[in-house]
Protein backbone atom coordinates (compact mmCIF):
# COMPACT_ATOMS: atom_id res chain seq x y z
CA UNK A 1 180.70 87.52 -41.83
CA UNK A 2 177.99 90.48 -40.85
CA UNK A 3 175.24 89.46 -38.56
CA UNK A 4 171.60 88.68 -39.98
CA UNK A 5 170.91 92.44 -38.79
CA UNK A 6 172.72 93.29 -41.84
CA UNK A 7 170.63 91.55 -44.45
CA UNK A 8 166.41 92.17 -45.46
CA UNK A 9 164.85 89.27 -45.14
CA UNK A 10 161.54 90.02 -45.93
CA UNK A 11 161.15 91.97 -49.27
CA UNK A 12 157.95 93.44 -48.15
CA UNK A 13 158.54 94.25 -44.48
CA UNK A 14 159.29 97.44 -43.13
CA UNK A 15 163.02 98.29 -41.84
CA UNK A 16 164.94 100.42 -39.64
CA UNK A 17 167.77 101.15 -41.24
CA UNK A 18 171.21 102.75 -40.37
CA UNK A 19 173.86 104.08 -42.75
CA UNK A 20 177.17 105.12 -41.23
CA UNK A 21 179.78 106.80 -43.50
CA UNK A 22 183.06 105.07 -42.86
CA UNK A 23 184.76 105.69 -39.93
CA UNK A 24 181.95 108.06 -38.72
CA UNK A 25 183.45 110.75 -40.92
CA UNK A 26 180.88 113.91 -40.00
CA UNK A 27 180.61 114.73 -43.44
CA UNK A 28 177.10 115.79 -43.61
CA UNK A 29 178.33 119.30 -42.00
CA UNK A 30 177.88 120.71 -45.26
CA UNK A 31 174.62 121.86 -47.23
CA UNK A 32 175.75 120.60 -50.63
CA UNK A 33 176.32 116.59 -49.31
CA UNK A 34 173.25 117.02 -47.22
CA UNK A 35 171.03 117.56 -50.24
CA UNK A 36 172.77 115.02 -52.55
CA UNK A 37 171.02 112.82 -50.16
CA UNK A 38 167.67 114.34 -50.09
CA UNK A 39 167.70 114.65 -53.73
CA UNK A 40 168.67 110.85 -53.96
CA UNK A 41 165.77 109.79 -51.73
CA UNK A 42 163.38 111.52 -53.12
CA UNK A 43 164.51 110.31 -56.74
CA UNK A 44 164.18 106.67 -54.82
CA UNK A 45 160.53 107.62 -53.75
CA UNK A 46 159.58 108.96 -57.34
CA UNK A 47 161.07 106.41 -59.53
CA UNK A 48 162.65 103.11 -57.28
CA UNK A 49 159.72 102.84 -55.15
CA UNK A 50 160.98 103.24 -51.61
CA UNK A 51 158.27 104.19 -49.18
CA UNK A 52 159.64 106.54 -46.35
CA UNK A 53 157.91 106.52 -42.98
CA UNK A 54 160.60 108.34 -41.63
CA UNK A 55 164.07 109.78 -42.13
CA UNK A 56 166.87 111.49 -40.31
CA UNK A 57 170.27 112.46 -41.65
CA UNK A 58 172.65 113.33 -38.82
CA UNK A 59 176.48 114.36 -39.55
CA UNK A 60 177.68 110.95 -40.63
CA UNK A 61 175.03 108.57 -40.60
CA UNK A 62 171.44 107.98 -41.70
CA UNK A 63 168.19 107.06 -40.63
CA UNK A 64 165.31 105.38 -42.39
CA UNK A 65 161.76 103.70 -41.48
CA UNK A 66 161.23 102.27 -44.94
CA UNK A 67 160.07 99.51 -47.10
CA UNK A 68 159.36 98.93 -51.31
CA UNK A 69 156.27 99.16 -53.19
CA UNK A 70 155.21 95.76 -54.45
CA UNK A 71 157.13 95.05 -57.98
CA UNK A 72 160.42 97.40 -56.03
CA UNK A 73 163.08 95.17 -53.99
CA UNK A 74 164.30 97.53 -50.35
CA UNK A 75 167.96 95.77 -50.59
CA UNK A 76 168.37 97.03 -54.46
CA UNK A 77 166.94 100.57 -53.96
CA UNK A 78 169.35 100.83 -50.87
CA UNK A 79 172.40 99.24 -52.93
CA UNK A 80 171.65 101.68 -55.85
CA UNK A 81 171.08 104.80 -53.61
CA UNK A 82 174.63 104.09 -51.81
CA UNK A 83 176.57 103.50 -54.77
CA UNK A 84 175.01 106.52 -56.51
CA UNK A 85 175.39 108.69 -53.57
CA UNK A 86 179.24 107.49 -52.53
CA UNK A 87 180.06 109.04 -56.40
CA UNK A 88 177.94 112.41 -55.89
CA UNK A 89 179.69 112.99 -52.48
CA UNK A 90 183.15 112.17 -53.38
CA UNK A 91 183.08 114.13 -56.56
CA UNK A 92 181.36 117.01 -54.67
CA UNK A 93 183.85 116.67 -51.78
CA UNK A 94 186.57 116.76 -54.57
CA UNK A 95 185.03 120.24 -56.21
CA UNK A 96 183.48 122.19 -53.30
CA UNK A 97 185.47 124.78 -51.26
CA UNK A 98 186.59 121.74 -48.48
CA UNK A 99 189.05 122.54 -45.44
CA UNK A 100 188.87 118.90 -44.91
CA UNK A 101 189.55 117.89 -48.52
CA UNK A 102 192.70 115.93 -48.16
CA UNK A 103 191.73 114.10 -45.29
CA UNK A 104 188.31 112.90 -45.92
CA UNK A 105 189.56 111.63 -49.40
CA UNK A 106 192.15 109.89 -47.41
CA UNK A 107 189.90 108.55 -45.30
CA UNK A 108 187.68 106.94 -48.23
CA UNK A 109 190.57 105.94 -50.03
CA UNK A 110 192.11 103.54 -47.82
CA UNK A 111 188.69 102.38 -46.32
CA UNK A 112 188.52 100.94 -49.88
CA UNK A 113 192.24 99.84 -50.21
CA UNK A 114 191.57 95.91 -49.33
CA UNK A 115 188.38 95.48 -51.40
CA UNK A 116 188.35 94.44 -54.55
CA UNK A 117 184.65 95.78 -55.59
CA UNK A 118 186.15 99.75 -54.57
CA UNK A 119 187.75 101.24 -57.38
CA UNK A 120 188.94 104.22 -55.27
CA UNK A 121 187.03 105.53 -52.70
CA UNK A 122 184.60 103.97 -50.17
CA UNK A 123 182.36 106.03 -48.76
CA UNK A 124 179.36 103.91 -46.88
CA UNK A 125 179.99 100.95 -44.05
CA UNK A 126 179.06 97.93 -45.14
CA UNK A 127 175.30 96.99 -44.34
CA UNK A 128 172.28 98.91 -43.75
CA UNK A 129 171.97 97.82 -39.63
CA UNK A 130 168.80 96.40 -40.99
CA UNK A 131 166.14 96.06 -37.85
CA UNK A 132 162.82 94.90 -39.47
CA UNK A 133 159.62 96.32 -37.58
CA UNK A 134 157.52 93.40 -37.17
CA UNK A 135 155.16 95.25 -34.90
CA UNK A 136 153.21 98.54 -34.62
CA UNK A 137 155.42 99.50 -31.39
CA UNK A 138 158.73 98.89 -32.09
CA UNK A 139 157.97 100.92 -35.68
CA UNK A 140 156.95 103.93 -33.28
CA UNK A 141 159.81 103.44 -31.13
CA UNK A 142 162.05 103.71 -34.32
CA UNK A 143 160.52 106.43 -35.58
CA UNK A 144 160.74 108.65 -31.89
CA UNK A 145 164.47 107.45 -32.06
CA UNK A 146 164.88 108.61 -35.23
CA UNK A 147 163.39 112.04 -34.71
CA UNK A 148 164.81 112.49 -30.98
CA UNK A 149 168.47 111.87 -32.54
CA UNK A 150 169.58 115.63 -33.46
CA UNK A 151 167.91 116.33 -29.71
CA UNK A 152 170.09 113.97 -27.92
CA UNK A 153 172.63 115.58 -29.96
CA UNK A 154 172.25 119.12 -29.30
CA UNK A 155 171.56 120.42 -32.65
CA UNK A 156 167.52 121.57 -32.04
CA UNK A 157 165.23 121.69 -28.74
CA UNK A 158 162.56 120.20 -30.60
CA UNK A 159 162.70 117.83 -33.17
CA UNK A 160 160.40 119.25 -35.67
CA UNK A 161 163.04 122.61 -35.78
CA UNK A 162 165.62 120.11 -37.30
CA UNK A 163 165.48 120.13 -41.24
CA UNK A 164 166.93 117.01 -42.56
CA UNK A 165 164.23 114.76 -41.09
CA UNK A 166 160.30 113.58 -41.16
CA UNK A 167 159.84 114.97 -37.57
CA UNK A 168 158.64 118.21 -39.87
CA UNK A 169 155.82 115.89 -41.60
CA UNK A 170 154.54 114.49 -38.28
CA UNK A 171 154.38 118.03 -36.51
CA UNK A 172 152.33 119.23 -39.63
CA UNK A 173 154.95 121.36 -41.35
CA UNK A 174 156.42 120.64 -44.80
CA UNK A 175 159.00 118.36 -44.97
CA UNK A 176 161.65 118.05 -47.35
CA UNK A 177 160.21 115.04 -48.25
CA UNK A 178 157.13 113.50 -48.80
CA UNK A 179 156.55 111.04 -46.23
CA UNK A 180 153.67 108.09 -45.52
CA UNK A 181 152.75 109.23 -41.98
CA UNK A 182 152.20 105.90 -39.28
């Protein structure tokens, strides 16, 4: 059974949250997936009622400081985004020029074999890695983790050069998102 860490407890709280394609696939290498998520969250923010404080989407996983607008439930906005998502990425993965076609499908496929709620293809890990921020500092310390990650990694120098994440909002430039700055 997943831990507690896996589950939102408090319908109004704000989370960390962590979503891992399966088997750390790097998928979000590629422009066209990386969008299918912005596009999702920001149809989450304009019509679901997630509230972002901060985001990061790294090569196979995903970062978010968020919680719901009162009348909005976090757990089903998450559920609906991954389910939604795991279809526009597969399909897209299925009709873009892909070297790694074959294998990634693969991949998803038999990640999904054993469950009987996967039709074909299972995309997301299980849970959210849900970390609720029950004080000021830890929510800061998630949000400098989240925008330190593609540092650590290599990809920028400084985190506000690195597109898919809020670290743009917070250093005054436009994000591709809209973002409620802590």
């Amino acid at each position: 059974m997943p831990s507690s860490q896996y589950f939102i407890h408090n319908p109004g709280g704000t989370y960390f949250l962590t979503m891992t394609v399966v088997d750390w696939v790097d998928v979000f290498s590629r422009p066209t997936y990386r969008h299918i998520i912005v596009d999702s969250l920001r149809y989450c923010q304009q019509q679901k009622g997630l509230q972002l404080f901060g985001w990061c989407l790294m090569s196979n996983h995903l970062h978010l400081l968020a919680t719901a607008d009162d009348g909005y439930n976090l757990s089903d906005i998450l559920r609906d985004m991954k389910k939604h998502t795991s279809k526009q990425l597969v399909k897209a993965i299925q009709e873009e020029p892909e070297s790694r076609r074959d294998w990634m499908l693969q991949r998803f496929a038999y990640a999904g074999k054993y469950q009987s709620n996967v039709k074909e293809y299972k995309f997301w890990q299980d849970g959210n890695q849900a970390k609720e921020c029950s004080s000021q500092a830890f929510l800061l310390e998630k949000l400098h983790y989240i925008h330190q990650n593609p540092v650590r990694n290599l990809l920028v120098e400084e985190p506000e050069h690195y597109l898919f994440s809020s670290s743009r909002n917070y250093a005054g430039l436009k994000g591709l998102l809209d973002m409620e700055l802590l």
